[in-house]
Protein backbone atom coordinates (compact mmCIF):
# COMPACT_ATOMS: atom_id res chain seq x y z
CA UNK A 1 0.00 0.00 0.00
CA UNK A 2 1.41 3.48 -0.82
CA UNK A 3 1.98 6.28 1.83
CA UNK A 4 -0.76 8.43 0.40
CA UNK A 5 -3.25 4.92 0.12
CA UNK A 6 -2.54 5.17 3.63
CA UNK A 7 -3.06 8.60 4.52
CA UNK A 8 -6.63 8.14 2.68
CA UNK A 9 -7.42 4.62 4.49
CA UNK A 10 -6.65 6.82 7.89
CA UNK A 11 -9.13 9.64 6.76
CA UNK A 12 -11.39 7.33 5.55
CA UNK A 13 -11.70 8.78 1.63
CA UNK A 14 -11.13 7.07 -1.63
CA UNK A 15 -13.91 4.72 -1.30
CA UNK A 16 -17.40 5.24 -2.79
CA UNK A 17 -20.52 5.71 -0.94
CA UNK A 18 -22.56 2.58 -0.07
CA UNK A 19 -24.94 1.83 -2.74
CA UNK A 20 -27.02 -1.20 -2.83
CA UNK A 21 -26.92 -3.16 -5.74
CA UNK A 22 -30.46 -3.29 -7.62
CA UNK A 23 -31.43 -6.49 -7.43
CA UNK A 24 -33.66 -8.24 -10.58
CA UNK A 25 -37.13 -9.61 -10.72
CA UNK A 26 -36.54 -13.26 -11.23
CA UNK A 27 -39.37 -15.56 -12.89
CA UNK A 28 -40.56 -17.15 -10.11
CA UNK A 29 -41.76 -13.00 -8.83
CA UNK A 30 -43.25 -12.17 -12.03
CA UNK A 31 -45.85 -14.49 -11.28
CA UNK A 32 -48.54 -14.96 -8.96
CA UNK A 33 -48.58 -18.08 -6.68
CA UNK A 34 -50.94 -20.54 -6.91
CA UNK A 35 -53.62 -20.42 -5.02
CA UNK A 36 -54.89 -23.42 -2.92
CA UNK A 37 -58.13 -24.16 -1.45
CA UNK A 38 -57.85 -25.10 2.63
CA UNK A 39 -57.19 -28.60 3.59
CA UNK A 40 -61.02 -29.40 5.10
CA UNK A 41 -62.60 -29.06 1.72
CA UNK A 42 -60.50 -32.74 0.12
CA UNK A 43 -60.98 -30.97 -3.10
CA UNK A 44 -57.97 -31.19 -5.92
CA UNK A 45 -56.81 -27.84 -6.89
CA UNK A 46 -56.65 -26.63 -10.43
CA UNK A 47 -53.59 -25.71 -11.92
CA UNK A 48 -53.37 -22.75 -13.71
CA UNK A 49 -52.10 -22.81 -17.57
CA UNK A 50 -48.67 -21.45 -18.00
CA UNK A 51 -48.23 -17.68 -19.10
CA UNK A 52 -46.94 -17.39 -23.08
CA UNK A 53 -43.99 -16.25 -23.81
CA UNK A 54 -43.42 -12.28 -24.94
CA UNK A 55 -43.34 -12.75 -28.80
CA UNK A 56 -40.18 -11.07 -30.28
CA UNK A 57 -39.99 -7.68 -31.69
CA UNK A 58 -40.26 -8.16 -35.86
CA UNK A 59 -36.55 -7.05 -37.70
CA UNK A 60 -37.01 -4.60 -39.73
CA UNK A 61 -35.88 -4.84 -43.02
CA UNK A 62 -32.81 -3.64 -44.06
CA UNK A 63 -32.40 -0.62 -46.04
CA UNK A 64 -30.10 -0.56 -49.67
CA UNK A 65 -26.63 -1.58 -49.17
CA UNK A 66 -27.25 -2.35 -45.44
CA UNK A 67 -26.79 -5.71 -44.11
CA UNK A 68 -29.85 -6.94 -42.24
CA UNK A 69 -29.07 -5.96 -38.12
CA UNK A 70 -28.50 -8.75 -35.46
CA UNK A 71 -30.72 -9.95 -32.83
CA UNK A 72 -28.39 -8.83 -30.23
CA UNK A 73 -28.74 -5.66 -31.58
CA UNK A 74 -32.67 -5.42 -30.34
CA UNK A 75 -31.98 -6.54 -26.56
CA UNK A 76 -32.49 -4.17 -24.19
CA UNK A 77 -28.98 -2.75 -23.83
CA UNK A 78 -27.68 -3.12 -20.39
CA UNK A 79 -28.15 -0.04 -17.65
CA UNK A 80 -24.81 2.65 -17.78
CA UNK A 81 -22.93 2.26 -14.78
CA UNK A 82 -21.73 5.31 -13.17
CA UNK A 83 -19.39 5.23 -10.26
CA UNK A 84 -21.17 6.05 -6.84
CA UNK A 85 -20.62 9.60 -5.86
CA UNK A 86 -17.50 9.86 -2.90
CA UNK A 87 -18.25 10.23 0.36
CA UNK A 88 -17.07 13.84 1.77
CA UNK A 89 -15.24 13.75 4.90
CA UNK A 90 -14.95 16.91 7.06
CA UNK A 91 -10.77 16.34 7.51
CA UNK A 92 -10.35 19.58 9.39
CA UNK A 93 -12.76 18.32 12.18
CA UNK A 94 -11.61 14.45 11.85
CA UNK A 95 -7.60 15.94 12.17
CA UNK A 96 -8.69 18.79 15.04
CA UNK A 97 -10.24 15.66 16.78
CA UNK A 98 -7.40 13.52 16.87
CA UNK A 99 -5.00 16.22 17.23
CA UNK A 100 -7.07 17.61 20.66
CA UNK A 101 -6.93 13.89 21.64
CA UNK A 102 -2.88 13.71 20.81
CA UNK A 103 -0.42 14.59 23.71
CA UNK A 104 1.83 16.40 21.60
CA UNK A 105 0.72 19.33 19.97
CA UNK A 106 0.81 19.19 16.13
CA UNK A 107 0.58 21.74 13.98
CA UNK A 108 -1.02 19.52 11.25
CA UNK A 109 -2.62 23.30 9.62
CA UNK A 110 0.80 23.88 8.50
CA UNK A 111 3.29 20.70 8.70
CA UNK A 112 3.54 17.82 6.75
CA UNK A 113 5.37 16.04 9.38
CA UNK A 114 2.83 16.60 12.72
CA UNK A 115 0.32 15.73 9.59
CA UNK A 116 1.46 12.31 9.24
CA UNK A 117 2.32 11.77 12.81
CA UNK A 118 -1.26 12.69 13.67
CA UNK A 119 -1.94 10.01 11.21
CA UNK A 120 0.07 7.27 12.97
CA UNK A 121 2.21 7.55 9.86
CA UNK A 122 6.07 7.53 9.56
CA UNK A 123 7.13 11.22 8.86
CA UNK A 124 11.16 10.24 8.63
CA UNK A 125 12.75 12.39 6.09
CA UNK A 126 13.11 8.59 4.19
CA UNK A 127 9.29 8.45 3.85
CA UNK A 128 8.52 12.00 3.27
CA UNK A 129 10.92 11.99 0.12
CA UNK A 130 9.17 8.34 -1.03
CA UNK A 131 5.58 10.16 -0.42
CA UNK A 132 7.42 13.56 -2.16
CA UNK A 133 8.11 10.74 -5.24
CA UNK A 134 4.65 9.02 -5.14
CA UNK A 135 3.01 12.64 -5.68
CA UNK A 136 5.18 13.69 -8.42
CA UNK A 137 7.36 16.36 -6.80
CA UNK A 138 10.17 18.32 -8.82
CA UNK A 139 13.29 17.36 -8.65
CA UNK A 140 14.53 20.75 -7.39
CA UNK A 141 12.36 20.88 -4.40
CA UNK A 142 13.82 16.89 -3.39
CA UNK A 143 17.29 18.41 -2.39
CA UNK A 144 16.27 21.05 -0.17
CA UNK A 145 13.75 19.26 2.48
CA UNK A 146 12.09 22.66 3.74
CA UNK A 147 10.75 23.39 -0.03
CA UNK A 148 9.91 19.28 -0.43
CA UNK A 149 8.44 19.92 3.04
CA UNK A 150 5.82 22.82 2.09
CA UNK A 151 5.13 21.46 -1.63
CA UNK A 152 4.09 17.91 -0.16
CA UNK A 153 2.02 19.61 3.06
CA UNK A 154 0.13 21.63 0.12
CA UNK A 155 -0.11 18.40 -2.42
CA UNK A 156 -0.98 15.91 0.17
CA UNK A 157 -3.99 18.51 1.51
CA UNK A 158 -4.68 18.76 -2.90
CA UNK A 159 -5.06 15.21 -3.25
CA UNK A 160 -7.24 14.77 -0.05
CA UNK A 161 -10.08 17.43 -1.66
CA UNK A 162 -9.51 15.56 -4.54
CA UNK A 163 -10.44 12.00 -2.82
CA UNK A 164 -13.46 13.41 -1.31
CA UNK A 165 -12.06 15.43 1.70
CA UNK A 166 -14.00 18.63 2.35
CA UNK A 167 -10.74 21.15 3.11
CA UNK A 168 -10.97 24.83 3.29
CA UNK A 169 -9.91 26.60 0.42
CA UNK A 170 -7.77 28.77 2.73
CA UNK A 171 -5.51 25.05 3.59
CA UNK A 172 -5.26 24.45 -0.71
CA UNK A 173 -3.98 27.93 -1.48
């Protein structure tokens, strides 16, 4: 799992709402259940003839210089499938929260490091550089650590809007 996976898994973002999957009418629901007459009357109950099929739609003929179109072509085409919308998370009161709860005192607002150790994540200068790689950073803010330092605290905050964390536009800018 990557360092940013993880910082999302912590927040709880990346993952779609909870949507239940539709479920289908099967045969058996379309129709209605026999009925039976109660047990005192000794009478045999009737069954009922089975419902005809649906006949299927007539093809239409195919215009000049068309070839004549396919079956397949008249089922009912299947339902678009659109992602679930995200989830927003309020991170500034999920990070406030566990930084009131935290005996240190983190400045997670403005550091990248107290970020990720509010987190429960390693912030050594080895995984802030691997994170700093993960998001894409310039090469010529990797040598000096205070510049890697700000761009990541700014990206990192990016990319959690981006997953479906609600952050103040004031914490992006």
């Amino acid at each position: 799992m990557s360092i940013f996976s993880n910082i999302l898994d912590k927040l709880g973002l990346g993952k779609p709402a909870a949507k239940p999957a539709p479920t289908a009418p099967t045969a058996r629901d379309s129709r209605p259940a026999p009925t039976t007459k109660p047990a005192a009357t000794n009478r045999p109950v009737a069954a009922k003839p089975p419902v005809p099929a649906m006949p299927k739609p007539a093809m239409p003929k195919p215009v000049s210089g068309m070839q004549a179109p396919r079956e397949a072509a008249y089922s009912r085409p299947a339902a678009p499938t659109t992602p679930a919308p995200m989830q927003m998370v309020d991170v500034v009161s999920k990070l406030d929260k566990l930084a009131a709860n935290n005996p240190q005192e983190l400045n997670w607002k403005v550091s990248i490091v107290d970020l990720l150790k509010l987190l429960g994540i390693d912030s050594s200068l080895t995984a802030r550089k691997e994170l700093a790689v993960e998001l894409g950073c310039p090469p010529e803010k990797m040598g000096d650590s205070a510049q890697m330092n700000i761009w990541l605290h700014k990206t990192v905050l990016q990319k959690i809007a981006e997953n479906g964390g609600n952050v103040p536009k004031d914490l992006l800018d």
